[in-house]
N, C-alpha and C. Protein backbone atom coordinates (compact mmCIF):
# COMPACT_ATOMS: atom_id res chain seq x y z
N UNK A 1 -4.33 1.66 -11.00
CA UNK A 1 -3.54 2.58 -10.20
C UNK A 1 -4.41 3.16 -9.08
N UNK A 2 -4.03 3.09 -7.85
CA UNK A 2 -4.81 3.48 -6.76
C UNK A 2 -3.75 4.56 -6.70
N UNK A 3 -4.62 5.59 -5.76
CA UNK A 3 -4.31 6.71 -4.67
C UNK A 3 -3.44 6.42 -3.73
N UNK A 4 -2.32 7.05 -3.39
CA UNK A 4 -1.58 7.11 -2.08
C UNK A 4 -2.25 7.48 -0.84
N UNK A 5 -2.41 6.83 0.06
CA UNK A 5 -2.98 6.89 1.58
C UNK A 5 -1.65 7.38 2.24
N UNK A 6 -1.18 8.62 2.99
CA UNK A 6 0.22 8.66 3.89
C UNK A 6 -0.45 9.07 5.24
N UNK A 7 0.45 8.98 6.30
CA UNK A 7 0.67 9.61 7.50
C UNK A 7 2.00 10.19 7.56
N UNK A 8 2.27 11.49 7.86
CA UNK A 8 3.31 11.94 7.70
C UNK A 8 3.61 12.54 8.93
N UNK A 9 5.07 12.84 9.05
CA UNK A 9 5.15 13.14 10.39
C UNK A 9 6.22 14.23 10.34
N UNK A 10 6.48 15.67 10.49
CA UNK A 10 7.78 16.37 10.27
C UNK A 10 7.76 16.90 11.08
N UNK A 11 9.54 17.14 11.08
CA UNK A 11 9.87 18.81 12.42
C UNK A 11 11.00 19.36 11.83
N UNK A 12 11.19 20.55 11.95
CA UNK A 12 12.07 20.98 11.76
C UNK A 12 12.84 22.16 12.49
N UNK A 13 14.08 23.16 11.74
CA UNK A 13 14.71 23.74 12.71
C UNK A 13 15.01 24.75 11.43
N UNK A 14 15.08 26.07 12.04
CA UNK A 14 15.70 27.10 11.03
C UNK A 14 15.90 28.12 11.64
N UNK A 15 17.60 28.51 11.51
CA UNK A 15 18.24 29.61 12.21
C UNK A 15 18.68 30.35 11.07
N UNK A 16 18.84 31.66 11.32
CA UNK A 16 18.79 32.47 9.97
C UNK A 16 20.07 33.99 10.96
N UNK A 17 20.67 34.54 11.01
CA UNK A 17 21.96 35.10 11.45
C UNK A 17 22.45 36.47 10.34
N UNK A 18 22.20 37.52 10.76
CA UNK A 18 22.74 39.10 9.79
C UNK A 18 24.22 39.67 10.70
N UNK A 19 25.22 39.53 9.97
CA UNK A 19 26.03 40.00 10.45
C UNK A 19 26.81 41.17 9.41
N UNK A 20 26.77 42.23 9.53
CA UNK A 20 27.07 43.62 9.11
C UNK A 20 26.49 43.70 7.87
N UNK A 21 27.41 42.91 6.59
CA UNK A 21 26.70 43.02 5.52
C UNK A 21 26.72 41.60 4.90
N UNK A 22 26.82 40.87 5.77
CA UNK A 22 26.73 39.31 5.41
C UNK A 22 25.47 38.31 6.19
N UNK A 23 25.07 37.57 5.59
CA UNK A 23 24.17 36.52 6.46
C UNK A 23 24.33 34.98 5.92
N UNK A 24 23.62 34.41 6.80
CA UNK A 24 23.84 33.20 6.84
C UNK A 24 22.32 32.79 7.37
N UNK A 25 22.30 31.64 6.82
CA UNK A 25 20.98 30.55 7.17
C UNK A 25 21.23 29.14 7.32
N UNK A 26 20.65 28.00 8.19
CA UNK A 26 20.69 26.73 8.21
C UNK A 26 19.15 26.37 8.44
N UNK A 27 19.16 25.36 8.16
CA UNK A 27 17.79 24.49 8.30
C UNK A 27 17.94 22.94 8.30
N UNK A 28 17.03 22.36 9.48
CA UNK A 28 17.38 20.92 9.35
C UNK A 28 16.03 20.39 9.52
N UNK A 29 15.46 19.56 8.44
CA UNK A 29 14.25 18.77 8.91
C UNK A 29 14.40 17.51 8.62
N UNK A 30 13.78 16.53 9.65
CA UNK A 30 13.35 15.49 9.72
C UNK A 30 11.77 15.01 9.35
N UNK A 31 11.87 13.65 8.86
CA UNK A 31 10.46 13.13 8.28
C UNK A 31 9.95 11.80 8.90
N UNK A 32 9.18 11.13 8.89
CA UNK A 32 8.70 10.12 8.95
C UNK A 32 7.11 9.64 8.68
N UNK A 33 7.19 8.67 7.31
CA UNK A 33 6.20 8.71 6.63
C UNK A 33 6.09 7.48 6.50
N UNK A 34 4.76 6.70 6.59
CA UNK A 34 4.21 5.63 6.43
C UNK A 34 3.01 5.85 4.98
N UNK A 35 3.16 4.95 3.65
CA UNK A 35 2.58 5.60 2.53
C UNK A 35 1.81 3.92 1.76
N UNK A 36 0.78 4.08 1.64
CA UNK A 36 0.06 2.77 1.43
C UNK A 36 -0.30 2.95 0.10
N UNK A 37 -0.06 2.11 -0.76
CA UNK A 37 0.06 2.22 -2.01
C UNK A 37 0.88 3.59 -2.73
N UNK A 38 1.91 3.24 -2.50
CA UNK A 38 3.15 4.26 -3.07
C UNK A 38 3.23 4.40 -4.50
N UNK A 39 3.34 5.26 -5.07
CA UNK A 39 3.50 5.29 -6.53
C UNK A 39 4.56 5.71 -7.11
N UNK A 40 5.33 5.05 -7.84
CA UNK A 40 6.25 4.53 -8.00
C UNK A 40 6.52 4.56 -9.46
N UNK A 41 7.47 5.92 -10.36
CA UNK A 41 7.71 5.44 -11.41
C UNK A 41 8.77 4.56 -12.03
N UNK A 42 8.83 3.72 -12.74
CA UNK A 42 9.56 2.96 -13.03
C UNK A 42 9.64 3.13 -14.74
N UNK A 43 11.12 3.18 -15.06
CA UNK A 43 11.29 3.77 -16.88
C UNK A 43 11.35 2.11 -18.04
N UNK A 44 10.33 2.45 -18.82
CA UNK A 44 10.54 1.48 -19.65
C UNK A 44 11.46 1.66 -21.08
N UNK A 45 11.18 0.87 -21.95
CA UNK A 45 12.26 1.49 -23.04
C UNK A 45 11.65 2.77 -23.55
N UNK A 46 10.35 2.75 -24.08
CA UNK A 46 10.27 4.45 -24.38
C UNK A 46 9.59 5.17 -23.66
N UNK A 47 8.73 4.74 -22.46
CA UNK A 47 7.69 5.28 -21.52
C UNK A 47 7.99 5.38 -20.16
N UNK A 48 7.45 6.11 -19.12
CA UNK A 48 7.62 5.67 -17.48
C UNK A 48 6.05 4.70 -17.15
N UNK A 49 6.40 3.81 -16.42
CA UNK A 49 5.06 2.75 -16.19
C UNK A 49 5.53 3.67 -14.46
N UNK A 50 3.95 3.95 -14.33
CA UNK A 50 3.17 4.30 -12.99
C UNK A 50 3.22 2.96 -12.09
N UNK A 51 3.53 2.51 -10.80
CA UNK A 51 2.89 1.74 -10.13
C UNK A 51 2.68 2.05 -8.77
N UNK A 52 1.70 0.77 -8.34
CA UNK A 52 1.87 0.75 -6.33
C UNK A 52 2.57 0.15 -5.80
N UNK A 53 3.51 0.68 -4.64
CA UNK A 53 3.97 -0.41 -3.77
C UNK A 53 2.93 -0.18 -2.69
N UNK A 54 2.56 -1.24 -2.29
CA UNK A 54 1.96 -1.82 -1.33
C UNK A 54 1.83 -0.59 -0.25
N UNK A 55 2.97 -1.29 0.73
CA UNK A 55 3.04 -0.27 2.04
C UNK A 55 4.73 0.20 1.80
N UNK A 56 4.96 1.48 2.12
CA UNK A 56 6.23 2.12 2.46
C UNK A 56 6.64 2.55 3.12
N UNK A 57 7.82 2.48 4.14
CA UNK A 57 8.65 3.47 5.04
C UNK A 57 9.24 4.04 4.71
N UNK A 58 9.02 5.90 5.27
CA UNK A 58 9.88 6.53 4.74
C UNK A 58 10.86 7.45 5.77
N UNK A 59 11.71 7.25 5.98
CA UNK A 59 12.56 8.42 7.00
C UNK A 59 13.80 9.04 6.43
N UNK A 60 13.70 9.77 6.79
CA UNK A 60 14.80 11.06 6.13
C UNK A 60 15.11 12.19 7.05
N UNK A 61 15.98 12.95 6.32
CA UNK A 61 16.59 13.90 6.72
C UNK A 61 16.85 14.96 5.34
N UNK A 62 16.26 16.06 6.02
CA UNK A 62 17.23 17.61 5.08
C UNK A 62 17.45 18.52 5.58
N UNK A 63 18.97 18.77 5.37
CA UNK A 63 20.25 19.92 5.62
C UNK A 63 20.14 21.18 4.44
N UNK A 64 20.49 22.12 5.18
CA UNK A 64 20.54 22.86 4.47
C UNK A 64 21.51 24.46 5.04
N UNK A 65 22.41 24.62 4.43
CA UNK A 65 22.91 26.04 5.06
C UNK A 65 23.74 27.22 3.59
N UNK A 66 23.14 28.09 3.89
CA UNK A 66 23.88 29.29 2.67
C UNK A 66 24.42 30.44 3.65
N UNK A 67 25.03 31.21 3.08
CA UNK A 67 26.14 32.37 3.03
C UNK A 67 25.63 33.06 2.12
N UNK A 68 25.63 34.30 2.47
CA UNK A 68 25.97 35.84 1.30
C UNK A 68 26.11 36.89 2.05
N UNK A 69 27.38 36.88 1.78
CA UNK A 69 28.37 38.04 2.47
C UNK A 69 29.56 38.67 1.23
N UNK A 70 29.65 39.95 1.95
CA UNK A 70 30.52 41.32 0.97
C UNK A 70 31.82 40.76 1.66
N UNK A 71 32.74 40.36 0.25
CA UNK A 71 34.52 40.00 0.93
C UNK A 71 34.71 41.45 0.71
N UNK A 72 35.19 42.36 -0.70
CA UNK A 72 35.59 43.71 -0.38
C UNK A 72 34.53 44.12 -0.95
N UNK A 73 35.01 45.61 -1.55
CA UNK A 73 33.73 46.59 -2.16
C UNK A 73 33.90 46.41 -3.49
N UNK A 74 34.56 45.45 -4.21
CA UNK A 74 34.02 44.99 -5.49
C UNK A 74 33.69 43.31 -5.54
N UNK A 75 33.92 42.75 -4.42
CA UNK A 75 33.63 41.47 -4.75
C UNK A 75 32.08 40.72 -3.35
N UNK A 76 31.52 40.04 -3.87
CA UNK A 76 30.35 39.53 -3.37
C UNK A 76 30.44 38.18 -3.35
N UNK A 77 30.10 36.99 -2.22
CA UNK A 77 30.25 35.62 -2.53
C UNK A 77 28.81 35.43 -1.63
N UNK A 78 28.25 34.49 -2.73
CA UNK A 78 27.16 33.64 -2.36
C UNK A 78 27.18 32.16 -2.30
N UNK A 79 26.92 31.18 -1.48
CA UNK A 79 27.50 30.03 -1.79
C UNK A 79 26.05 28.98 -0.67
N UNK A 80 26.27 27.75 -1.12
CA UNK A 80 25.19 27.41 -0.49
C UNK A 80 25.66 25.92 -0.39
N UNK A 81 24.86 24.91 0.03
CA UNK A 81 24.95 23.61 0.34
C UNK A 81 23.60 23.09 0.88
N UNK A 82 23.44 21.71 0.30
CA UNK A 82 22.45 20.95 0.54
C UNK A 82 22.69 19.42 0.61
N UNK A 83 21.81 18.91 1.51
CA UNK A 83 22.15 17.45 1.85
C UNK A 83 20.69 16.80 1.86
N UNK A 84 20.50 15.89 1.45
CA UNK A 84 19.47 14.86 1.55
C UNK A 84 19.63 13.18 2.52
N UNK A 85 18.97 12.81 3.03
CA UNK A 85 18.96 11.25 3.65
C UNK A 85 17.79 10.74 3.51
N UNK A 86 17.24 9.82 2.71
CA UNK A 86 15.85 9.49 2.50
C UNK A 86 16.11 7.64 2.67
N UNK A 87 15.66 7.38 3.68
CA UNK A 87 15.43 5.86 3.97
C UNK A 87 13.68 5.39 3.41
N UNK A 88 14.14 5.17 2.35
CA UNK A 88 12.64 4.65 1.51
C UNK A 88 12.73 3.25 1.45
N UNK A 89 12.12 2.52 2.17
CA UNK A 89 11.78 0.72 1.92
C UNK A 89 10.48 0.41 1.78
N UNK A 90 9.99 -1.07 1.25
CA UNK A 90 9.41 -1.57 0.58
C UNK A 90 9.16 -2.41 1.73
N UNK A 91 8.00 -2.30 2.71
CA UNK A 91 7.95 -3.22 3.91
C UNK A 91 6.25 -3.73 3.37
N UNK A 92 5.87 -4.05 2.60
CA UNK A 92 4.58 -4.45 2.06
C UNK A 92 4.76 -6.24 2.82
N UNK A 93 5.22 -6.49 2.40
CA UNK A 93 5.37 -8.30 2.86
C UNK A 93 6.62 -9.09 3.21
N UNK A 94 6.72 -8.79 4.63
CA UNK A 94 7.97 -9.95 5.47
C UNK A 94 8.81 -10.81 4.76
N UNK A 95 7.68 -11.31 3.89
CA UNK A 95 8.86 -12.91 3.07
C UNK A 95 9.44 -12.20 2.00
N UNK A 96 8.67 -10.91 1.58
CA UNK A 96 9.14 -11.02 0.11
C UNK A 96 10.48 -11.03 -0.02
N UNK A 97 10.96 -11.59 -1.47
CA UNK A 97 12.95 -11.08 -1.38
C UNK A 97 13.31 -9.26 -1.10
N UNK A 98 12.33 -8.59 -1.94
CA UNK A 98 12.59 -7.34 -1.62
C UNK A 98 12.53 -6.34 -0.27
N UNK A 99 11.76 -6.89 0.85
CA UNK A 99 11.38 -6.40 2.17
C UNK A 99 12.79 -5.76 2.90
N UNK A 100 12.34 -4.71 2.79
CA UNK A 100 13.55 -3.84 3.20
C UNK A 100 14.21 -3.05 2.30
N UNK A 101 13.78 -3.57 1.34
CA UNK A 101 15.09 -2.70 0.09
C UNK A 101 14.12 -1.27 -0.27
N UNK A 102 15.29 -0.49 -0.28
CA UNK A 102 14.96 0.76 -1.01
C UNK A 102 14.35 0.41 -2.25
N UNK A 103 13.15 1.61 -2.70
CA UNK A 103 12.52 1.82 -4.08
C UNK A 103 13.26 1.90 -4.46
N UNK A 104 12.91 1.87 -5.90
CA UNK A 104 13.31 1.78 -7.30
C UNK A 104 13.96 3.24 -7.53
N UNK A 105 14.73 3.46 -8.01
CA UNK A 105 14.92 4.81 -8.74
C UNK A 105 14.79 6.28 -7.37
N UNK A 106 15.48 5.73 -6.19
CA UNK A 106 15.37 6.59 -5.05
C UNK A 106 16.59 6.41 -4.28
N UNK A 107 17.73 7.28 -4.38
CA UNK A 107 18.86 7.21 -3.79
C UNK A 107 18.62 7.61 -2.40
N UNK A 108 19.38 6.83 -1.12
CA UNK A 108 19.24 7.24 -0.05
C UNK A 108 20.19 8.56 0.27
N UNK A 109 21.52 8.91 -0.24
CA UNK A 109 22.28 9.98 -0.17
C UNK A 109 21.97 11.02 -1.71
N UNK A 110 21.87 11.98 -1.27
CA UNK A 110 21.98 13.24 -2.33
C UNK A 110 22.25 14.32 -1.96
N UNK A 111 23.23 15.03 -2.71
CA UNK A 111 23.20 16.50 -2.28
C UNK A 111 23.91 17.25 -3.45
N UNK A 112 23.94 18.96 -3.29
CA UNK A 112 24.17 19.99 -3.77
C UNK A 112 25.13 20.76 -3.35
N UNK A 113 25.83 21.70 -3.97
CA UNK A 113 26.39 22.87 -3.67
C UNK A 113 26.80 23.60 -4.84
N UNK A 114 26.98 24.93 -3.92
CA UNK A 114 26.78 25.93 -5.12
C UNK A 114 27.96 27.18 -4.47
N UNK A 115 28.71 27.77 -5.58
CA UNK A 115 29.54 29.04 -5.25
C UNK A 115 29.50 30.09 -6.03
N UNK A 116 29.09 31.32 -6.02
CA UNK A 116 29.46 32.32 -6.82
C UNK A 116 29.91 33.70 -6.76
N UNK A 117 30.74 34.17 -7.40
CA UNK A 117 31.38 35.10 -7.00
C UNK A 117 31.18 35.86 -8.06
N UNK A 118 30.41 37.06 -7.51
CA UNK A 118 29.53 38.44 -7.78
C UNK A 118 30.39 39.69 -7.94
N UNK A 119 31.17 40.42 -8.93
CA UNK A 119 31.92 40.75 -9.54
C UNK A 119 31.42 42.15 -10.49
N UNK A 120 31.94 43.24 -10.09
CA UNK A 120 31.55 44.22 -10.89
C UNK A 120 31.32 44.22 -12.84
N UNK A 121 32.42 43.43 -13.25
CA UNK A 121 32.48 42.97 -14.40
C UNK A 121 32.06 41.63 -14.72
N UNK A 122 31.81 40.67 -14.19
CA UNK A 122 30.93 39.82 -14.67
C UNK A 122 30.42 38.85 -12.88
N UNK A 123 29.83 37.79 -13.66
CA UNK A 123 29.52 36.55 -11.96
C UNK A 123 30.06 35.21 -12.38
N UNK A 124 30.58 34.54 -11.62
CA UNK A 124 31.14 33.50 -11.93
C UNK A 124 30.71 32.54 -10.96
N UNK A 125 30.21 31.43 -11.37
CA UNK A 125 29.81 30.64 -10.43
C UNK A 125 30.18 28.63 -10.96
N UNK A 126 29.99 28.15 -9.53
CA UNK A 126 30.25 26.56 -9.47
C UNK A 126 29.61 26.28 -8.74
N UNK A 127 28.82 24.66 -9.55
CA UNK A 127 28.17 23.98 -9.09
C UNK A 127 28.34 22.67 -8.96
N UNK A 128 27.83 21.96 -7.84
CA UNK A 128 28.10 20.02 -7.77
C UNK A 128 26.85 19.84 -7.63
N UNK A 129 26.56 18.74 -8.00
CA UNK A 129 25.53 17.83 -7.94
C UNK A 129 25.99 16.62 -7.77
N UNK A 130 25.34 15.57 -6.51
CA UNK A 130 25.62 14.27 -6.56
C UNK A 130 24.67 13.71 -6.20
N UNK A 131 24.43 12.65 -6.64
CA UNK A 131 23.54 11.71 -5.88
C UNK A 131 24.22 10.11 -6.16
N UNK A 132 24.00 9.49 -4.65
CA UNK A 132 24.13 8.23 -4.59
C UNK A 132 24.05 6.74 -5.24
N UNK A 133 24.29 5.69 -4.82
CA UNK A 133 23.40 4.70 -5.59
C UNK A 133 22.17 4.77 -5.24
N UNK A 134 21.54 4.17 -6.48
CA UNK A 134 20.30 3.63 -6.54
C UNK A 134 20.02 2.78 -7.60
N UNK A 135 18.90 1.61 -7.48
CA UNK A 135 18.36 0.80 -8.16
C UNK A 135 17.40 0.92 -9.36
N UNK A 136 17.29 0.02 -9.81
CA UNK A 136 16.42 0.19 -11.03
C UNK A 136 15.11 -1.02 -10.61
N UNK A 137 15.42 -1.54 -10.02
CA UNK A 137 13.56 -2.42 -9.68
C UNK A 137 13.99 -2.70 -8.07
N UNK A 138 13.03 -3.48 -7.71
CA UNK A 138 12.61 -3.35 -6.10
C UNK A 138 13.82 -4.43 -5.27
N UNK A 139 13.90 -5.15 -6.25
CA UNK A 139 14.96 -5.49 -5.38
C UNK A 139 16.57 -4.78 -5.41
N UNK A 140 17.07 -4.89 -4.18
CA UNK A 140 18.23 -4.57 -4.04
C UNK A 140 19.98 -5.68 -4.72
N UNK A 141 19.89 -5.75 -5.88
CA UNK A 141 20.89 -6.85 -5.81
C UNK A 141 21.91 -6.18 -6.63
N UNK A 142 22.92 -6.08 -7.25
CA UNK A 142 24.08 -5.52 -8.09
C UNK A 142 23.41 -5.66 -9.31
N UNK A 143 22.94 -6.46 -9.64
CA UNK A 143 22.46 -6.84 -11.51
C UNK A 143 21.44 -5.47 -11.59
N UNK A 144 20.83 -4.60 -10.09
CA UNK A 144 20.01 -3.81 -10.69
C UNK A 144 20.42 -2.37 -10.07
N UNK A 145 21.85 -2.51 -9.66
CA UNK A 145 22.40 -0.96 -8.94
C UNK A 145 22.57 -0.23 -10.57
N UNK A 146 22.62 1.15 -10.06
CA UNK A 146 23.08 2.31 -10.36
C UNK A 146 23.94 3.24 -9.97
N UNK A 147 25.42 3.19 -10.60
CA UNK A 147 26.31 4.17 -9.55
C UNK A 147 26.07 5.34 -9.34
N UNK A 148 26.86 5.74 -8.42
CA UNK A 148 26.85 6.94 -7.80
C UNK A 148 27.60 7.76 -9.03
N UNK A 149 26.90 9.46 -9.47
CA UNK A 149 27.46 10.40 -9.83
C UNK A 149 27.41 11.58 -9.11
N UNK A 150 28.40 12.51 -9.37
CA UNK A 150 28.71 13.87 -9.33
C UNK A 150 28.86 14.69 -10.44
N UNK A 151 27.86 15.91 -10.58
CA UNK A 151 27.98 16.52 -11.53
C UNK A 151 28.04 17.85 -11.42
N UNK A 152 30.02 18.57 -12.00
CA UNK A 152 30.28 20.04 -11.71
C UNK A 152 30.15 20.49 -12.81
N UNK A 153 29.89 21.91 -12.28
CA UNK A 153 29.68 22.78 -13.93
C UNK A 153 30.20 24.35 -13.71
N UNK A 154 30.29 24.92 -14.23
CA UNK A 154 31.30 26.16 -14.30
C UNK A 154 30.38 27.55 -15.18
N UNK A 155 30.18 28.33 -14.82
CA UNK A 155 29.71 29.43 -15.55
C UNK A 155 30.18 30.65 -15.19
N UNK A 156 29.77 31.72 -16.37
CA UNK A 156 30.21 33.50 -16.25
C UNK A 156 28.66 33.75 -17.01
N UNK A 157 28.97 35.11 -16.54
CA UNK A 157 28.10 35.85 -17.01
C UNK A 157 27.82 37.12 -16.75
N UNK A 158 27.01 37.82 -17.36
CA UNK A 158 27.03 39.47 -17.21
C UNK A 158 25.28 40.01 -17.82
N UNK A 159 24.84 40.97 -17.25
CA UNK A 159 23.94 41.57 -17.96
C UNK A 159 24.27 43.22 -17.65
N UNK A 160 24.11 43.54 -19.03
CA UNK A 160 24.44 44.69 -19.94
C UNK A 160 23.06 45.75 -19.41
N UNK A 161 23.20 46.64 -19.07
CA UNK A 161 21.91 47.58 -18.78
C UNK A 161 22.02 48.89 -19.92
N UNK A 162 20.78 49.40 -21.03
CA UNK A 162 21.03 50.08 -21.68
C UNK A 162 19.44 51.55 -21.40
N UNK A 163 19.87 52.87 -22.22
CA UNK A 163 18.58 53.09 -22.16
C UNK A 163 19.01 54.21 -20.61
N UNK A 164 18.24 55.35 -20.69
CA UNK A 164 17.85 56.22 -19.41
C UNK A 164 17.67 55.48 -18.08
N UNK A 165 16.57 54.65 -18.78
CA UNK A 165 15.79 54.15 -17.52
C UNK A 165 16.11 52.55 -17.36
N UNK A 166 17.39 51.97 -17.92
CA UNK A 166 17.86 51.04 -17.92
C UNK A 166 16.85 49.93 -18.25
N UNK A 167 15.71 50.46 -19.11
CA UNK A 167 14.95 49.62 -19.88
C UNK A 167 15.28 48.42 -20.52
N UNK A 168 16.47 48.42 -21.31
CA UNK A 168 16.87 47.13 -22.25
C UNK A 168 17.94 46.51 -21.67
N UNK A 169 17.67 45.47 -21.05
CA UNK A 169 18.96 44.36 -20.76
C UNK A 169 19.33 43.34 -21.43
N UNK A 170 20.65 43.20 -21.82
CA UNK A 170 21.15 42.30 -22.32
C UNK A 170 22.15 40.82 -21.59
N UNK A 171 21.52 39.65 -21.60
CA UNK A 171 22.47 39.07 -20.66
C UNK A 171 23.25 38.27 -21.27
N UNK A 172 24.22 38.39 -20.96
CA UNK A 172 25.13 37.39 -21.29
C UNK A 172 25.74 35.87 -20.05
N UNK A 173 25.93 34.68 -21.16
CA UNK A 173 25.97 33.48 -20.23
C UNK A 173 26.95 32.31 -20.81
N UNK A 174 27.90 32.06 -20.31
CA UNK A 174 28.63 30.69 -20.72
C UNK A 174 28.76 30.24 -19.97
N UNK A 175 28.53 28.37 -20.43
CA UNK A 175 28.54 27.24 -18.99
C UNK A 175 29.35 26.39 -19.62
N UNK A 176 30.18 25.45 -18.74
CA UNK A 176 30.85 24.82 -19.11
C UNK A 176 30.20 23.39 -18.01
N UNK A 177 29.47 22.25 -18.74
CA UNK A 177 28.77 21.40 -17.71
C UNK A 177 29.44 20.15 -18.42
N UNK A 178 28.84 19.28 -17.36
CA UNK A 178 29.89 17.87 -16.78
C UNK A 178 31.31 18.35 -16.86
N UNK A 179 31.95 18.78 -16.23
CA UNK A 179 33.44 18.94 -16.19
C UNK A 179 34.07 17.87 -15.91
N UNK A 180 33.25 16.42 -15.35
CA UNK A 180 34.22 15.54 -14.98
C UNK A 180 34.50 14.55 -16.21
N UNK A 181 33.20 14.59 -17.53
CA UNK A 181 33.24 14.40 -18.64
C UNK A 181 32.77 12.49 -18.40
N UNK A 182 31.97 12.77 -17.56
CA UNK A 182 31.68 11.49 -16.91
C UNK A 182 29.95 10.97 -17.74
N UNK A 183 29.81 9.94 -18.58
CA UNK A 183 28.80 9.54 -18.91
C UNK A 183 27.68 8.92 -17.81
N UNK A 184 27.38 9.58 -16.87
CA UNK A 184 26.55 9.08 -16.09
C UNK A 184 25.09 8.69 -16.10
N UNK A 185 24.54 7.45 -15.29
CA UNK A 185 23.41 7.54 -15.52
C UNK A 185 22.21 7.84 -15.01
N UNK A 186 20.93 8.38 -14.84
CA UNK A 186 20.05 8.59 -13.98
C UNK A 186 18.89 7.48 -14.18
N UNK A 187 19.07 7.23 -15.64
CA UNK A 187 18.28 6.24 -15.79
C UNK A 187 19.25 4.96 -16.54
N UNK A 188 19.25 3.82 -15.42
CA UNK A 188 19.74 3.20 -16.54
C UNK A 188 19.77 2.59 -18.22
N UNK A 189 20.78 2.67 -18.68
CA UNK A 189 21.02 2.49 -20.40
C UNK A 189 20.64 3.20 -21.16
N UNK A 190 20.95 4.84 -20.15
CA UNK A 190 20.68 6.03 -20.87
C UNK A 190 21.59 6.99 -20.27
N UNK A 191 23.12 6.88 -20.58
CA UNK A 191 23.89 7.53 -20.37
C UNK A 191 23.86 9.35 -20.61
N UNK A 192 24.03 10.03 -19.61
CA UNK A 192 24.08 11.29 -20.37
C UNK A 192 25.50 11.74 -21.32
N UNK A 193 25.10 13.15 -21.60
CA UNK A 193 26.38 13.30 -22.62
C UNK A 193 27.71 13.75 -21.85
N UNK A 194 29.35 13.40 -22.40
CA UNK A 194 30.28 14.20 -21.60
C UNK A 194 29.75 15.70 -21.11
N UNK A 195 31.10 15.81 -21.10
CA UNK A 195 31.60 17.46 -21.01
C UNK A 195 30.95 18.10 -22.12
N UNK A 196 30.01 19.70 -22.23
CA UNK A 196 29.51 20.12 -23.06
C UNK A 196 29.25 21.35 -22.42
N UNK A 197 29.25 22.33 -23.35
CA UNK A 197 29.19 24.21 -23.38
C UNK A 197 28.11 24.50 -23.87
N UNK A 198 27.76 25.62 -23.14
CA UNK A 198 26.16 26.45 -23.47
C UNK A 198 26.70 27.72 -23.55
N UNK A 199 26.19 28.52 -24.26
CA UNK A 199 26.16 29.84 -24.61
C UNK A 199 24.62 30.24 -24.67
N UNK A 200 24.41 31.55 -24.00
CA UNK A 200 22.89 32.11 -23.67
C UNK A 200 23.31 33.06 -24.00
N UNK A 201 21.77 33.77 -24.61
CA UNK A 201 21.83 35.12 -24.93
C UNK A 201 20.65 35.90 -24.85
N UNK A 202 20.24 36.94 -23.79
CA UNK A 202 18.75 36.92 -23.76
C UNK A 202 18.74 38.27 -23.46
N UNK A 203 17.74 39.14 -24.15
CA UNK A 203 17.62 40.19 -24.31
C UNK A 203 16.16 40.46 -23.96
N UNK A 204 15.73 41.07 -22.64
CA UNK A 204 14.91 41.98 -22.00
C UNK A 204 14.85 43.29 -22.03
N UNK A 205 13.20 43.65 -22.56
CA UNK A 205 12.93 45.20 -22.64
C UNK A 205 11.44 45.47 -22.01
């Protein structure tokens, strides 16, 4: 296993905006990275094997913009969004079959979002997660895709303040995750689980 050699190249942009009792932020950066001996995990049946790719191109993009602003005088919304574009190829050798194809285990689309609504009596919030296809070895062919998932999830919650000096907190938490009840995979032939509930309970003093 050798060391990664990169040249990297970034810029970016970030506007940030206060309006009465609300604000807002965006951010956009761009990349471009050339990476010589890339390292590269790849999942075996019970281990991750480390490797190099050769030489790599990398160009991308990340988005980014949130909100938190007062709707009335009992309700609060925070909400956010994120986007990824990562053009990762395998340009080590012209002939090879793989030249051009995206790494292993590196989706070119991904992104996030998030909502919650901040509530005198409790917070309630929603989340997505998605990411794109991606492969499982260097070449690009169907025998080694990975579909695309999305993953929403649903929660409440509250923390309890006790005590003069509001010393002892109690929080309370229920999630309700994969809502789409979708066995997806991140690694292939390792499906995660459906739809499934968490209950938290955590007590600070």
């Amino acid at each position: 296993m050798s060391p990664e050699r990169a040249y990297q190249t970034n810029a970016g942009i970030t506007w940030a905006g206060v309006f009465g009792s609300s604000s807002i932020s965006l951010t956009c950066d761009g990349y471009w990275n050339t990476v010589r001996d890339k390292i590269v995990a790849i999942p075996t049946m019970f281990i991750w094997s480390m490797r190099n790719v050769g030489k790599v191109t990398m160009l991308g993009c990340d988005l980014t913009a949130s909100y938190n602003g007062k709707v009335t005088d009992w309700l609060r919304l925070r909400t956010g969004v994120n986007y990824s574009y990562q053009y990762a190829v395998d340009v080590t050798d012209p002939q090879a079959k793989n030249y051009r194809h995206q790494i292993a285990y590196t989706p070119r689309h991904c992104g996030s979002g998030s909502l919650v609504l901040e509530m005198p009596w409790c917070n309630v919030g929603y989340t997505v997660n998605a990411v794109g296809e991606r492969y499982t070895l260097s070449q690009n062919t169907p025998a080694y895709r990975t579909a695309p998932y999305a993953d929403h999830a649903l929660s409440i919650n509250r923390t309890f303040e006790f005590g003069k000096m509001h010393n002892w907190k109690l929080h309370l938490s229920a999630e309700a995750l994969n809502l789409g009840n979708v066995n997806y995979e991140i690694i292939k032939y390792y499906p995660m689980p459906g739809r499934n509930y968490r209950l938290t309970i955590r007590i600070a003093y």
